[in-house]
C-alpha atoms as a PDB file:
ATOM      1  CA  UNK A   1     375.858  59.578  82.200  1.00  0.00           C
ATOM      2  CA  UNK A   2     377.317  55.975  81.452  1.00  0.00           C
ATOM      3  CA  UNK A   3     378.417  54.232  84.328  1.00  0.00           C
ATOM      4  CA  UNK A   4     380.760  51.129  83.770  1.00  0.00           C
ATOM      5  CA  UNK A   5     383.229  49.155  86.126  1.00  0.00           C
ATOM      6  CA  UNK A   6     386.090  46.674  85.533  1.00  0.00           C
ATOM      7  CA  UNK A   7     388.017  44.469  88.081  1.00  0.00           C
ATOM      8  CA  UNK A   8     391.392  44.494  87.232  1.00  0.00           C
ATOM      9  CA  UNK A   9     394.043  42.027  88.536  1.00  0.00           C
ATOM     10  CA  UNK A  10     396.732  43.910  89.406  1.00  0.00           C
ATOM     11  CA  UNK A  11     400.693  42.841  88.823  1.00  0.00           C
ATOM     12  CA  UNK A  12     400.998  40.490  91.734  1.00  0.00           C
ATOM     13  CA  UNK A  13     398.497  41.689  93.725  1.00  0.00           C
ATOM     14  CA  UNK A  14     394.368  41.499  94.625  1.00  0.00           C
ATOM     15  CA  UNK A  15     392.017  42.310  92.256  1.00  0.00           C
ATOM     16  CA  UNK A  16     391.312  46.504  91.936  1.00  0.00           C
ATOM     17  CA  UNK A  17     387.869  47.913  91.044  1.00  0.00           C
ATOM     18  CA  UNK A  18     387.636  50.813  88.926  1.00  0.00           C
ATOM     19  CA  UNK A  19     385.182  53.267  87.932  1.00  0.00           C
ATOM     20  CA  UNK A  20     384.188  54.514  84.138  1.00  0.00           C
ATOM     21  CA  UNK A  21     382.050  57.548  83.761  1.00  0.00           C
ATOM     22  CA  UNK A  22     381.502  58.290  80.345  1.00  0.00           C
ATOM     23  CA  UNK A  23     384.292  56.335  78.943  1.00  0.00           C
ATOM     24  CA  UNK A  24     386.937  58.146  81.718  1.00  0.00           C
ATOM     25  CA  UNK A  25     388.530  56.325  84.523  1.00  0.00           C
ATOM     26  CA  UNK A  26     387.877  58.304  87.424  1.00  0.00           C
ATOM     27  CA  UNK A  27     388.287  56.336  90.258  1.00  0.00           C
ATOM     28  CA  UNK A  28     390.100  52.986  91.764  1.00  0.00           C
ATOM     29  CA  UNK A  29     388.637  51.152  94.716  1.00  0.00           C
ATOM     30  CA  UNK A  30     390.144  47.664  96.298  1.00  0.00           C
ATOM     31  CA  UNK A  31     386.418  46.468  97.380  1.00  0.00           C
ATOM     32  CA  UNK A  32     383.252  45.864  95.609  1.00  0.00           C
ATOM     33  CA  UNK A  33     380.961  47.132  98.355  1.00  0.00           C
ATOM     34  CA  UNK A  34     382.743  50.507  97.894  1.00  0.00           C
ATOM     35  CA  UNK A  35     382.509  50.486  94.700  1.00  0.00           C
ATOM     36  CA  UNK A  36     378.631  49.942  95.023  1.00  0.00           C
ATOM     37  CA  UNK A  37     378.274  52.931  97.266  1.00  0.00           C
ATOM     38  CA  UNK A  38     380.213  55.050  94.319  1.00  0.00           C
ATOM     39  CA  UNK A  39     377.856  53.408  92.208  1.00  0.00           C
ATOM     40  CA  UNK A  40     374.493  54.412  94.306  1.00  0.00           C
ATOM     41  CA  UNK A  41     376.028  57.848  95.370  1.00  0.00           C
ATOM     42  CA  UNK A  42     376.138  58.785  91.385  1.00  0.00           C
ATOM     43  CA  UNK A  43     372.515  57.503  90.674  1.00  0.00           C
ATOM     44  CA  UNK A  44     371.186  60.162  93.659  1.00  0.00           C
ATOM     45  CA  UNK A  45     370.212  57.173  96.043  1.00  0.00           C
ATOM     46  CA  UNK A  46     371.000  58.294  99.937  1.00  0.00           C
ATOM     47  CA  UNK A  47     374.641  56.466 101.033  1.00  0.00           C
ATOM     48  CA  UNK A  48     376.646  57.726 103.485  1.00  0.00           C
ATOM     49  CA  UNK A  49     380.448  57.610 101.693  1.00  0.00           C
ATOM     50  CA  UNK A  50     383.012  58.197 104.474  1.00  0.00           C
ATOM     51  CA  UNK A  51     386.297  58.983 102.389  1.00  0.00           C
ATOM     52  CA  UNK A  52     386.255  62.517 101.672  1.00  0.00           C
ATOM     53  CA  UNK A  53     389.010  62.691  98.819  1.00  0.00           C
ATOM     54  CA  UNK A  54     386.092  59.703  97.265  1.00  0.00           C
ATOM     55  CA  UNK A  55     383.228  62.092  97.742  1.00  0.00           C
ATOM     56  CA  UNK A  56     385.174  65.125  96.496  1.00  0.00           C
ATOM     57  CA  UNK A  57     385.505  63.469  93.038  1.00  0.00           C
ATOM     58  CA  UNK A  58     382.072  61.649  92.906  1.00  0.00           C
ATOM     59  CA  UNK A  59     380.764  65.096  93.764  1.00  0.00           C
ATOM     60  CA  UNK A  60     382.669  66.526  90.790  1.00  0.00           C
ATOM     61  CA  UNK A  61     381.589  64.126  88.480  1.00  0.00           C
ATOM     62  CA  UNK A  62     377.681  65.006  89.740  1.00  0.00           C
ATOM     63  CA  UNK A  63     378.210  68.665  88.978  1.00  0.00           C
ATOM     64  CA  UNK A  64     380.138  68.258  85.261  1.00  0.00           C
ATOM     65  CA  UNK A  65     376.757  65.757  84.257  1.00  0.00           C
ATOM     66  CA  UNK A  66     374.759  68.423  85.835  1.00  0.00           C
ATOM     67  CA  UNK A  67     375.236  70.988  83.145  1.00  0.00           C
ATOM     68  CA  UNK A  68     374.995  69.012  80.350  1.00  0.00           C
END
């Protein structure tokens, strides 16, 4: 599993932060500290991640690299 991020300046707004598994966008955070806790949640490192439509995809992700 490749994990990559970009920041992103949005049109006339902050700076977004967005997540790259395996050459996919999957997901789009506004903080880095967030994205960090994506980050350690994916490598199976013990984070608590408190948005649950965040963990629903992260947990998806876990289970597609599972099979392979």
């Amino acid at each position: 599993m490749k994990i990559e991020t970009f920041k992103v300046k949005q049109y006339n707004s902050t700076y977004k932060h967005i997540l790259v598994v395996d050459g996919k966008p999957v997901l789009i955070t506004k903080g880095g500290n967030r994205m960090a806790k994506c980050i350690e949640y994916l490598t199976n490192k013990d984070v608590d991640i408190s948005d649950g439509k965040i963990k629903k995809v992260l947990d998806e992700i876990m289970e597609e690299n599972k099979n392979e």
